[in-house]
N, C-alpha and C. Protein backbone atom coordinates (compact mmCIF):
# COMPACT_ATOMS: atom_id res chain seq x y z
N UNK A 1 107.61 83.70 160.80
CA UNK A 1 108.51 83.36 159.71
C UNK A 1 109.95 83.64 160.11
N UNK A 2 110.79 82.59 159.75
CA UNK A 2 111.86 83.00 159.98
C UNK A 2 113.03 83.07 158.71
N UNK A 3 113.17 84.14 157.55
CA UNK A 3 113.54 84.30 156.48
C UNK A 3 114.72 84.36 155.93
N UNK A 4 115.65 84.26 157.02
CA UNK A 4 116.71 84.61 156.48
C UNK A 4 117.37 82.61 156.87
N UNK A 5 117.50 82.25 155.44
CA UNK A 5 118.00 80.79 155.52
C UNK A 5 119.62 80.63 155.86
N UNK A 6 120.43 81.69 155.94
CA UNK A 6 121.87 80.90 156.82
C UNK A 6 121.83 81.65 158.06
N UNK A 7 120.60 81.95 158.77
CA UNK A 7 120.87 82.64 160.50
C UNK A 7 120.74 80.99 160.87
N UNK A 8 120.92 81.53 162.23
CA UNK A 8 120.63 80.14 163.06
C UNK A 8 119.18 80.21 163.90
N UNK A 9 118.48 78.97 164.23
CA UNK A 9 117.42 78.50 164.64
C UNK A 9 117.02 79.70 165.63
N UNK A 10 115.82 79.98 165.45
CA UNK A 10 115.28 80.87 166.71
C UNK A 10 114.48 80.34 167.44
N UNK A 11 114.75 80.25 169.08
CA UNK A 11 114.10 79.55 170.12
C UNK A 11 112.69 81.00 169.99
N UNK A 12 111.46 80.12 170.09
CA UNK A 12 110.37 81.07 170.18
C UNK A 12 109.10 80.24 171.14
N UNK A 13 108.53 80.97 171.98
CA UNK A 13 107.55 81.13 172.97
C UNK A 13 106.62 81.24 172.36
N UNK A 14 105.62 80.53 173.16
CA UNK A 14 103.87 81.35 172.96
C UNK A 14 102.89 80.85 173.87
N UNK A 15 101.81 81.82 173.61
CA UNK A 15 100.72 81.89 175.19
C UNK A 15 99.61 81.98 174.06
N UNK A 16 98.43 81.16 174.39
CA UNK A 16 97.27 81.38 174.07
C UNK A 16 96.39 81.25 174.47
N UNK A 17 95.31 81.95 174.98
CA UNK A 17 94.12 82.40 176.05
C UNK A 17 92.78 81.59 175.44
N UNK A 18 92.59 79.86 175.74
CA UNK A 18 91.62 79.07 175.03
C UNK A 18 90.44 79.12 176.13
N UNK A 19 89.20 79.11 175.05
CA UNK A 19 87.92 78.48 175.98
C UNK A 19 87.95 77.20 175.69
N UNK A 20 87.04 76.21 177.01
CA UNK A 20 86.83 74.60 176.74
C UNK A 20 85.30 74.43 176.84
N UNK A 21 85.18 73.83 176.31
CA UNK A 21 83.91 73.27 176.00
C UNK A 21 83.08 73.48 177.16
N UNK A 22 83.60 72.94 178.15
CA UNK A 22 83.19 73.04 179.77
C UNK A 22 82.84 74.15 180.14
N UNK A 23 83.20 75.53 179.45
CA UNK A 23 83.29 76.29 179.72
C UNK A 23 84.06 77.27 181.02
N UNK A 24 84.98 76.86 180.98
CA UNK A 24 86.57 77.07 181.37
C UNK A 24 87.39 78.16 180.46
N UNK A 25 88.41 79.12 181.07
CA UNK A 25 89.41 79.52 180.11
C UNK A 25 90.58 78.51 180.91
N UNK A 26 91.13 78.09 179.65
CA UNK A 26 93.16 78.13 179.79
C UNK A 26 93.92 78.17 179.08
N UNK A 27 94.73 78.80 179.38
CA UNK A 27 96.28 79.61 178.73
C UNK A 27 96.69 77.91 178.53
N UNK A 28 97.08 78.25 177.26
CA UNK A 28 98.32 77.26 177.01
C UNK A 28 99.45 77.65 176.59
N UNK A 29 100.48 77.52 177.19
CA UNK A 29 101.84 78.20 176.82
C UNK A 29 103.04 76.74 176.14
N UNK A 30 104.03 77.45 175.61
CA UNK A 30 104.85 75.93 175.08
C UNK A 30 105.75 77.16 174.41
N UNK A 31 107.12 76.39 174.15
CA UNK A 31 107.98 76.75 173.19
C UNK A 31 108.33 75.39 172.35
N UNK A 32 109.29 76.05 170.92
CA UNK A 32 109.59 75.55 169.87
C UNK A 32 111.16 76.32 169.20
N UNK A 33 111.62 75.55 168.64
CA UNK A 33 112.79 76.09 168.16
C UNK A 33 112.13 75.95 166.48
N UNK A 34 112.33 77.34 165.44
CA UNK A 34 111.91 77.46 164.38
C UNK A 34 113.67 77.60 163.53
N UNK A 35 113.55 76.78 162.92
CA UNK A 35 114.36 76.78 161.42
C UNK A 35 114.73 77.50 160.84
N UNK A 36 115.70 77.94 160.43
CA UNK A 36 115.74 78.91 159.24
C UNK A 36 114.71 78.65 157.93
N UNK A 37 114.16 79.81 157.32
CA UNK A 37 113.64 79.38 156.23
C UNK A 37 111.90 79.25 156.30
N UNK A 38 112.00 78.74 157.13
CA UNK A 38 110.59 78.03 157.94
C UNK A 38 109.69 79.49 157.81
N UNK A 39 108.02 78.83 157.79
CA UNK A 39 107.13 80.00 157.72
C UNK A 39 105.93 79.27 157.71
N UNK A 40 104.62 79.88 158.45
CA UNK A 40 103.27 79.20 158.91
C UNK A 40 103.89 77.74 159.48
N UNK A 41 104.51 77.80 160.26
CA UNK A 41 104.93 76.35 161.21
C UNK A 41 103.67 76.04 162.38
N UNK A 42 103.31 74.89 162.44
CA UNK A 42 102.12 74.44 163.09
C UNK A 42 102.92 73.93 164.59
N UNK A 43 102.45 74.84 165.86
CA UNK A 43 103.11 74.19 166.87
C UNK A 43 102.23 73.86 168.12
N UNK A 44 101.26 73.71 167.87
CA UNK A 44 100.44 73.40 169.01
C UNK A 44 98.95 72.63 168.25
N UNK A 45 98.56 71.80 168.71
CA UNK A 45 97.09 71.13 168.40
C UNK A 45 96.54 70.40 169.48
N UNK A 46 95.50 70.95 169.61
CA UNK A 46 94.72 70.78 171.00
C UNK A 46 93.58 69.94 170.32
N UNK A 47 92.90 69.40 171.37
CA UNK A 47 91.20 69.26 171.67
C UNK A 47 90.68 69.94 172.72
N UNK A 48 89.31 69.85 172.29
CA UNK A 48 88.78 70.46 174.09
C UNK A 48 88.63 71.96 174.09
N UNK A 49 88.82 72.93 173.01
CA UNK A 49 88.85 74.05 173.14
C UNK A 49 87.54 74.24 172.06
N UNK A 50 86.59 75.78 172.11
CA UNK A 50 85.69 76.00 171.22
C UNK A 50 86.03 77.22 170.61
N UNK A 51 86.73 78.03 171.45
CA UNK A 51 86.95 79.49 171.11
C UNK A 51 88.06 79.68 171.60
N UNK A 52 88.64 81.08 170.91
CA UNK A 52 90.07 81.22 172.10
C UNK A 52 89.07 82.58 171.76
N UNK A 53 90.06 83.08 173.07
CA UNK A 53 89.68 83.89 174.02
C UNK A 53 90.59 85.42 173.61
N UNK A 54 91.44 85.07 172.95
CA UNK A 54 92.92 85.94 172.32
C UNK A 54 93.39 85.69 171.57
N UNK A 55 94.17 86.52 170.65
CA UNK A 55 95.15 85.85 169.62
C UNK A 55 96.31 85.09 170.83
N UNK A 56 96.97 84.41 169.79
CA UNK A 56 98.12 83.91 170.42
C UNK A 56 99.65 84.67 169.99
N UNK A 57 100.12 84.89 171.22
CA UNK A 57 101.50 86.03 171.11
C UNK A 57 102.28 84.49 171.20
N UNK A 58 103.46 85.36 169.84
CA UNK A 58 104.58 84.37 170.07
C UNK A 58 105.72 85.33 170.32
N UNK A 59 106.28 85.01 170.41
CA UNK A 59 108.04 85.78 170.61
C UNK A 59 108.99 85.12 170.34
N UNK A 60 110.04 85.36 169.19
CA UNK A 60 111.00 84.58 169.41
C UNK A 60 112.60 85.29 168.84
N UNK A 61 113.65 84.49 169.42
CA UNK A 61 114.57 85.48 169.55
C UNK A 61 115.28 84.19 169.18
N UNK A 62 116.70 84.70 168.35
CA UNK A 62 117.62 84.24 167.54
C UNK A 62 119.21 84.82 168.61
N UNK A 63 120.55 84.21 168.01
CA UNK A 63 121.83 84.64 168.02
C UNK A 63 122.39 85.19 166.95
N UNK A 64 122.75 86.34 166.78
CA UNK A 64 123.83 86.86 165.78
C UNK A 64 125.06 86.21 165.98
């Protein structure tokens, strides 16, 4: 979530540790720039995965 509606956009990261069907793990990583205001933002949709393997860590960092 990013709550405070007059900051500026926060560039944010994330890694998530998926199983595939195949039975394979892979990390999928990606960034996104989040909005002010913004909250439960949907940034990744896959196929091919059955389980993940981890939560998914995001990180994201703003400018004062």
């Amino acid at each position: 979530s990013h709550v405070e509606p007059k900051a500026p956009p926060q560039f944010c990261t994330f890694s998530w540790d998926l199983h595939t069907m195949a039975g394979d793990q892979k990390v999928v990583e990606g960034s996104f720039m989040l909005p002010p205001g913004e909250s439960n933002v949907q940034v990744y949709q896959g196929s091919g995965f059955d389980r993940a393997l981890s939560d998914p860590i995001v990180i994201c960092r703003g400018n004062k």
